[in-house]
Protein backbone atom coordinates (compact mmCIF):
# COMPACT_ATOMS: atom_id res chain seq x y z
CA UNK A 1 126.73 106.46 77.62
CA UNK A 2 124.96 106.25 81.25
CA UNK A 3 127.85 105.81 84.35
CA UNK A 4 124.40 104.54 86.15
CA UNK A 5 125.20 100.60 87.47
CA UNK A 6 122.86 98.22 85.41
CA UNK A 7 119.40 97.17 87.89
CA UNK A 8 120.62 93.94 88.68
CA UNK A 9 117.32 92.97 90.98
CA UNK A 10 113.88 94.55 90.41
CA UNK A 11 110.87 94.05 92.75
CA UNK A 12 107.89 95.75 90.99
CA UNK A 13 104.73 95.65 93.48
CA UNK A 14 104.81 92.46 94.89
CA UNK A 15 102.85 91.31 97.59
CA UNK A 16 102.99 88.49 99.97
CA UNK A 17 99.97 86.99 102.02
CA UNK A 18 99.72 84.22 104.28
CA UNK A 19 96.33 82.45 104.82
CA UNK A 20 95.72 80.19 107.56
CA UNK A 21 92.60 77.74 106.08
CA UNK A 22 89.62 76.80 108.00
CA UNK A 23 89.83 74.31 110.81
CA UNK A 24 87.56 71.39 111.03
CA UNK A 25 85.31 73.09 114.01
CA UNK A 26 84.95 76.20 111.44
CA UNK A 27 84.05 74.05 108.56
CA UNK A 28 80.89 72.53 110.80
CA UNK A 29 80.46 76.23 111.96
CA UNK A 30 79.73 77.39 108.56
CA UNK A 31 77.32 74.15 107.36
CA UNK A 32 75.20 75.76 110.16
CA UNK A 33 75.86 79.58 108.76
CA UNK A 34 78.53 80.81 110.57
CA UNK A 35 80.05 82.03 107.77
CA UNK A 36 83.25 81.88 108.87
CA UNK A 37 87.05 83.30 106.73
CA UNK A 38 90.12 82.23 106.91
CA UNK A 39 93.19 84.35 108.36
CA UNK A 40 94.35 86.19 106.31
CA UNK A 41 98.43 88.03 107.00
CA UNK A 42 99.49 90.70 104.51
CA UNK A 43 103.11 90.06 105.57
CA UNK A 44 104.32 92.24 102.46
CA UNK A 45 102.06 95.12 100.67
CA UNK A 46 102.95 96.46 97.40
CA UNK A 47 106.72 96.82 97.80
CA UNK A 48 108.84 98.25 94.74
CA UNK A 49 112.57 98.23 94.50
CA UNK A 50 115.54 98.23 92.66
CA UNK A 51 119.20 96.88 93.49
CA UNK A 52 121.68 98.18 90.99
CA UNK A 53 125.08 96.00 90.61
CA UNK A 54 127.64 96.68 93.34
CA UNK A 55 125.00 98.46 95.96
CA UNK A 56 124.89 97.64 99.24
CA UNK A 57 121.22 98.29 100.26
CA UNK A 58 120.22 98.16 104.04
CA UNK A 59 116.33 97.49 105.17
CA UNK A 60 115.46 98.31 108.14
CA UNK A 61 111.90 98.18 110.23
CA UNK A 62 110.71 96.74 113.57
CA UNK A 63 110.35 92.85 114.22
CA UNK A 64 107.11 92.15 112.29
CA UNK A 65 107.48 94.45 109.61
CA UNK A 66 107.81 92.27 107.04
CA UNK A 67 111.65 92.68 105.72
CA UNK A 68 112.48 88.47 106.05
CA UNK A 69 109.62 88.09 104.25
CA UNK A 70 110.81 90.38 101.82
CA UNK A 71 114.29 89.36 101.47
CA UNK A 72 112.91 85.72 100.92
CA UNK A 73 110.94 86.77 98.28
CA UNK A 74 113.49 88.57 96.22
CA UNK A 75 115.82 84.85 96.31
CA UNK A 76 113.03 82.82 95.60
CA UNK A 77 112.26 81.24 98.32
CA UNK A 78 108.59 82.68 98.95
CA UNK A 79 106.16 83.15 96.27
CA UNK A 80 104.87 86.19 95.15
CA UNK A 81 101.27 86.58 95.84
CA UNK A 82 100.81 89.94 93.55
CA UNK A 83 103.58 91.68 91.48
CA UNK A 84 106.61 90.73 89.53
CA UNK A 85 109.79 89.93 89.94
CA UNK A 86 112.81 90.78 87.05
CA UNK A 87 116.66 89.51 87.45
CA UNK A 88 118.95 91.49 85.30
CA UNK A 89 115.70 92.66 83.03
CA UNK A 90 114.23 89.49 82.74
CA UNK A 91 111.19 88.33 84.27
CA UNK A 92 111.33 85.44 85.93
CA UNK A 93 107.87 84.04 85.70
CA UNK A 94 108.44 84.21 82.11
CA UNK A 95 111.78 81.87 82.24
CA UNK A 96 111.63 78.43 81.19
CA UNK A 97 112.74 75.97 84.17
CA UNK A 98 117.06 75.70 83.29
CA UNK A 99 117.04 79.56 83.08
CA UNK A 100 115.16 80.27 86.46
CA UNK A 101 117.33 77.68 87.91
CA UNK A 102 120.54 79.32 86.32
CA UNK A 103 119.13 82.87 87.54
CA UNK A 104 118.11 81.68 90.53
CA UNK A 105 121.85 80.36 91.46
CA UNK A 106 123.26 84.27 91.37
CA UNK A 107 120.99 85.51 94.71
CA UNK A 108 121.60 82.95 97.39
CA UNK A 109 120.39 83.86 101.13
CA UNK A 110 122.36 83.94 104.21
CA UNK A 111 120.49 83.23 107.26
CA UNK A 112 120.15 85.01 110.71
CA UNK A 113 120.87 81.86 112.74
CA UNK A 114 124.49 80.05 111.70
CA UNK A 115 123.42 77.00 113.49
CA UNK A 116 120.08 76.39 112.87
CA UNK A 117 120.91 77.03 108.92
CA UNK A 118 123.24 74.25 108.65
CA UNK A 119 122.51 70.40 108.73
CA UNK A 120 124.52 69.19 111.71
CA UNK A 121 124.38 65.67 110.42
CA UNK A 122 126.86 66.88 107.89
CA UNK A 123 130.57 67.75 107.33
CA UNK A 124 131.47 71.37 106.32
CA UNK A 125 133.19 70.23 102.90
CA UNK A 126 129.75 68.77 102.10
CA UNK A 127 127.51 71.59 103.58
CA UNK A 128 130.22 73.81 101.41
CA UNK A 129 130.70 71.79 98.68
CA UNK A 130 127.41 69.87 97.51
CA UNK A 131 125.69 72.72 95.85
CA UNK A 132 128.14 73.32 93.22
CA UNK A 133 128.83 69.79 92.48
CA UNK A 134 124.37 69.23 92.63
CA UNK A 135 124.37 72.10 89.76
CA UNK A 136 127.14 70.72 87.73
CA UNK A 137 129.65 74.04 88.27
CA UNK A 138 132.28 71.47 89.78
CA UNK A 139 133.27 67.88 89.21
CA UNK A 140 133.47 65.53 92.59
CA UNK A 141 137.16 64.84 92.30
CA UNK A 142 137.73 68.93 92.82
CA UNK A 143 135.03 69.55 95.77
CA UNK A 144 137.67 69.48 98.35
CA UNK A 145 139.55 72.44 96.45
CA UNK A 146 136.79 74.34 95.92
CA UNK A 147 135.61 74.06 99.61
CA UNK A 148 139.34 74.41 100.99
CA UNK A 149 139.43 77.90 98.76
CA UNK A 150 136.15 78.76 100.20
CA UNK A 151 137.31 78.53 103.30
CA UNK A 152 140.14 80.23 102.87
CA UNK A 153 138.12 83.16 101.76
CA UNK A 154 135.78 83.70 104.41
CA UNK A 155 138.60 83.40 106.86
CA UNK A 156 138.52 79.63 108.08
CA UNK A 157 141.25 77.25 108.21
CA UNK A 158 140.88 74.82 105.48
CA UNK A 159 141.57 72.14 107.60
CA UNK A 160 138.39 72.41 109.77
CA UNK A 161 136.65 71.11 106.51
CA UNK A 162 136.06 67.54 108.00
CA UNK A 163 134.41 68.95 111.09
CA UNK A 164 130.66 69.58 112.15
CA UNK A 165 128.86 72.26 112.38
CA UNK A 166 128.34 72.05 116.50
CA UNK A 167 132.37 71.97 117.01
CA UNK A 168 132.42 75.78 115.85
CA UNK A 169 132.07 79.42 117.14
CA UNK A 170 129.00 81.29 116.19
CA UNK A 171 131.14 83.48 114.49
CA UNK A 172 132.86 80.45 112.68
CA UNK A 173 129.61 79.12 112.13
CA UNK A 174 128.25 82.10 110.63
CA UNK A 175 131.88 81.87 108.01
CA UNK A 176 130.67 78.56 106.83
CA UNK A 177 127.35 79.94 106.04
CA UNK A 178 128.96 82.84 103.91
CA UNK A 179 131.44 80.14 102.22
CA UNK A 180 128.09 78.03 101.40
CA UNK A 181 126.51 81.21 99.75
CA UNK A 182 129.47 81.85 97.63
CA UNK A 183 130.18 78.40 96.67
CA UNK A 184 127.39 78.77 93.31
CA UNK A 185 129.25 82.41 92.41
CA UNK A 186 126.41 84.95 93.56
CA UNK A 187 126.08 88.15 92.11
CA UNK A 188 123.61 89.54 94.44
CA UNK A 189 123.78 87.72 98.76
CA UNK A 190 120.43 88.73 100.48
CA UNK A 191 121.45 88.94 104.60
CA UNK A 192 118.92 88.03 106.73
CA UNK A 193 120.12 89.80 110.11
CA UNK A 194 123.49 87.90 109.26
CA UNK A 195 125.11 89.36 112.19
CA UNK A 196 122.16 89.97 114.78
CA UNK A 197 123.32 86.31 116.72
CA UNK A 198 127.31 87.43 116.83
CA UNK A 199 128.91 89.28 119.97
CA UNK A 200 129.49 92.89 119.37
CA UNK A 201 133.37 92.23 118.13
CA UNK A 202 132.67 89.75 116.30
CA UNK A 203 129.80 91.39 114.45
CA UNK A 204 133.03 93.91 113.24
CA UNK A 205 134.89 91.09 112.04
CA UNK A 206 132.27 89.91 109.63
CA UNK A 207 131.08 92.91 108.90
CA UNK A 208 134.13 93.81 107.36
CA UNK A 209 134.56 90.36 105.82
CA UNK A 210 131.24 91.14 103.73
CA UNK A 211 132.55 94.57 103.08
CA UNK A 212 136.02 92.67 101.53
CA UNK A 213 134.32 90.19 100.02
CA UNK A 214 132.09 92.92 97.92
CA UNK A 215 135.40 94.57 96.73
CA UNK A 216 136.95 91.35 95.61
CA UNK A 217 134.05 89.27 93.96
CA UNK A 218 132.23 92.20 92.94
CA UNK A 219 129.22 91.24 94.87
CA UNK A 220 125.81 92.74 95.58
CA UNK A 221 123.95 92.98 98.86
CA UNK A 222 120.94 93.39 100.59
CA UNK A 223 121.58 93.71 104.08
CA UNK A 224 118.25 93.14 106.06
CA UNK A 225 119.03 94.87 109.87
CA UNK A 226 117.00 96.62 112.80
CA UNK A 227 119.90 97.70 114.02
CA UNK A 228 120.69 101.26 112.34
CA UNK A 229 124.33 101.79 113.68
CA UNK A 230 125.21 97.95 111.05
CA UNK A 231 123.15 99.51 108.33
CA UNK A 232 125.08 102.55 108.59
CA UNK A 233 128.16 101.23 108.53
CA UNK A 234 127.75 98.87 105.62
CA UNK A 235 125.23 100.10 103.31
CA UNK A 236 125.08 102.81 100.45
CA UNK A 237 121.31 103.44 100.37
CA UNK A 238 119.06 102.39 103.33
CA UNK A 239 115.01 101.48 102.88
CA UNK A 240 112.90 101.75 105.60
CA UNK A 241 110.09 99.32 106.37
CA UNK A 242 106.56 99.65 108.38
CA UNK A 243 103.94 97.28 108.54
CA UNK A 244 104.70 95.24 104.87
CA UNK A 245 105.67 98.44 103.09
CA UNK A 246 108.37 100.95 102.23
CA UNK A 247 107.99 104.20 103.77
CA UNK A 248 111.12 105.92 102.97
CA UNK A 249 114.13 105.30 100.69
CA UNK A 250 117.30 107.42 100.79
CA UNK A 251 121.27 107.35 100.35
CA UNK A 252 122.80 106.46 103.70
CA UNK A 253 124.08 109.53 104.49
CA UNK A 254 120.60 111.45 103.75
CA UNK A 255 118.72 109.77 105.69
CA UNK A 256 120.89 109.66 109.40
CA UNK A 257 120.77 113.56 108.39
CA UNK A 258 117.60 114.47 106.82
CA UNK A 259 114.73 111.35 107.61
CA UNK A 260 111.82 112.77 106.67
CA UNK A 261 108.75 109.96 107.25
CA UNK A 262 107.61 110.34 110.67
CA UNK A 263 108.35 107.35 111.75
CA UNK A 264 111.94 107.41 109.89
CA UNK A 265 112.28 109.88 112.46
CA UNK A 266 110.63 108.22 115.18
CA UNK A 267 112.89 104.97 114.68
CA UNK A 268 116.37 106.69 114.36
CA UNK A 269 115.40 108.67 117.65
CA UNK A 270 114.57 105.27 119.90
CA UNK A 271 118.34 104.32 118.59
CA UNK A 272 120.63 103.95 121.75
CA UNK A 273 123.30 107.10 121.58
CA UNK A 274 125.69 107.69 124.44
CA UNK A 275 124.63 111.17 125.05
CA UNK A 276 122.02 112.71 127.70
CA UNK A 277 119.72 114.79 126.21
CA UNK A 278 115.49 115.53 125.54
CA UNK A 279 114.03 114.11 122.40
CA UNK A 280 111.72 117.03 121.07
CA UNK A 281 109.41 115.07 118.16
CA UNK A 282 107.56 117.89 116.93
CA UNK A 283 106.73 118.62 120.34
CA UNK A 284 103.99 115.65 120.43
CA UNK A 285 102.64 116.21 123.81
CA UNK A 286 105.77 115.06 125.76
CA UNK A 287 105.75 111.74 124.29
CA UNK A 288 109.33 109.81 123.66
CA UNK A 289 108.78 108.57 120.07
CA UNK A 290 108.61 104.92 119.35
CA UNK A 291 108.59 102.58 116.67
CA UNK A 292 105.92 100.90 118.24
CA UNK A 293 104.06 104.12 118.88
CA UNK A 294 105.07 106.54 116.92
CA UNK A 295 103.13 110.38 117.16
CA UNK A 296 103.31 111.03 113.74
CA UNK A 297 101.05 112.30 110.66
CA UNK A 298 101.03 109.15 108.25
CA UNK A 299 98.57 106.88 107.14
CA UNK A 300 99.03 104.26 109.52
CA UNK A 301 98.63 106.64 112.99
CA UNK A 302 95.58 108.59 112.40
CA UNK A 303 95.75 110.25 115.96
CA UNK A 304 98.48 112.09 115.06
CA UNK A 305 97.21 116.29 116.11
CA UNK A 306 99.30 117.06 112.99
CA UNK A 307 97.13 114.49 110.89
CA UNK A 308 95.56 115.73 108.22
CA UNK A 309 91.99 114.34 106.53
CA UNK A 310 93.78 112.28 103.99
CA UNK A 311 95.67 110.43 106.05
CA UNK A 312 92.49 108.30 107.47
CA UNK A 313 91.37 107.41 103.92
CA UNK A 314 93.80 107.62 101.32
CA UNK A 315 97.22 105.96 101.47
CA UNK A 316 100.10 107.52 100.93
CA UNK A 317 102.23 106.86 98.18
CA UNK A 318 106.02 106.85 97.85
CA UNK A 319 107.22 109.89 96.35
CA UNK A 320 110.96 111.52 95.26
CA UNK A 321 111.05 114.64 97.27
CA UNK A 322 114.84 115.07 96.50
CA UNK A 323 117.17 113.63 94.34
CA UNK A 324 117.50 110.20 95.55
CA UNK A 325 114.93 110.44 98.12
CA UNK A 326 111.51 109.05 98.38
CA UNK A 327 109.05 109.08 101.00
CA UNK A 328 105.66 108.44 101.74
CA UNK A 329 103.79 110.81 103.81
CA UNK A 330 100.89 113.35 103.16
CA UNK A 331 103.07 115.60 104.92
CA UNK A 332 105.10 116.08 102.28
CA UNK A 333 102.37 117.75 100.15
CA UNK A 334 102.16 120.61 102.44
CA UNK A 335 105.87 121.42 102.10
């Protein structure tokens, strides 16, 4: 018998697009031939993934790389525009409504902004507490239990139950948002830069609440970050992610040591370190890599002096070029 964890979330080459339709000035312009389209945003571009039960996967890319879209996509909360997506083995397309709503209760979402994600016109038991009671996993006469147990768990007094949202801490604030994830019993808690709003010591503090909170409820994560030193910290395999697609997957560890994508490399060398020192990339004609520019040999930067043919017409695809490790570059082939 296999020791592997069972796939508890599968992404298989899904696809996201946004389309902005015609205004009313464009619709005249093409009566007369304009022949006008509308916008079209690949926000997410054939993306393939796996979470396995217990993991703790980071994803990491620049602002505008498409990981919230992602991580909205794998709870539910965006359709998928291509590609499918499987919970425990099952695909959910294929689900009757009661068991996509029961499947869809074990990923909940926690958001990047405590305060914007919770109504302030309401109390924390209810904010807490309605969910469970809405989906029948609670009667009314035990909400305030439930909710003062909650609290308890994420580290709030339960006595700050009757109070609204504005009366707490951001870091309080983003407690109540974890308590309101875990109030349906998750199995897998997508982060949306849960910690990116939260002073430096308090990031720590929940940080290490998530990493408690894994140990005792069993959970699952995926821990959506640009900052590399969290992901690090928290997570047991890291993806990276460049314009709607993954790039480079690896166990933590692997990639700090050994990132092998070009602009893996390029991102983990723009990281703040408290050290003074010359960043050599490959010796790109004295430029200090960035993601926004980085010199390297993919696909997406044809100018590249190492770039190869390829690399301006054929994309490159992810590949295992160790155990564990996947990346997509051309580069690769030459090794």
């Amino acid at each position: 018998m296999s020791d592997k964890p069972a796939t508890l979330l599968a992404l298989e080459h899904v696809a996201k697009r946004f389309e902005k339709p015609l205004d009313t000035a464009a619709k005249i312009a093409n009566l007369f031939g304009a022949a006008r389209q509308p916008q079209v945003v690949h926000a997410v571009d054939d993306v393939s993934l796996t979470i396995a039960r217990g993991e703790v996967v980071g994803l990491v890319g620049e602002s505008g790389c498409g990981k919230s879209t992602l991580g909205r996509m794998a709870v539910g909360l965006h359709s998928l525009s291509a590609g499918r997506r499987e919970w425990k083995g099952q695909d959910l397309a294929q689900l009757d409504a009661a068991q996509r709503r029961r499947a869809q209760l074990g990923m909940q979402m926690i958001f990047q902004d405590p305060y914007a994600s919770l109504n302030p016109r309401l109390r924390v038991r209810d904010i807490v507490g309605e969910a469970p009671v809405a989906h029948g996993m609670v009667s009314a006469h035990d909400q305030e239990e439930l909710v003062a147990g909650l609290l308890q768990k994420v580290g709030l007094d339960p006595a700050v139950a009757r109070r609204f949202p504005h009366q707490f801490s951001g870091g309080q604030r983003a407690r109540v948002g974890i308590a309101r994830a875990l109030a349906v019993q998750p199995e897998l808690l997508v982060c949306d830069e849960a910690v990116a709003a939260l002073d430096v010591s308090i990031q720590a503090q929940v940080l290490n609440l998530f990493m408690r909170l894994r140990d005792e409820l069993s959970l699952t994560y995926l821990f959506i970050s640009h900052d590399l030193g969290v992901v690090r910290h928290i997570s047991d395999r890291v993806l990276i992610m460049y314009l709607g697609r993954i790039v480079e997957s690896a166990p933590t560890d692997v990639l700090f040591a050994q990132g092998n994508h070009p602009y893996t490399v390029a991102l983990l060398a723009s990281a703040p370190k408290l050290e003074a020192k010359k960043i050599d990339f490959y010796a790109v004609k004295g430029e200090i890599p960035s993601p926004l520019r980085p010199p390297s040999g993919c696909h997406f930067h044809p100018r590249c002096p190492h770039v190869m043919p390829r690399c301006r017409d054929e994309q490159p695809l992810l590949k295992e070029i160790a155990p564990g490790h996947h990346s997509a570059c051309h580069l690769n082939d030459m090794l």
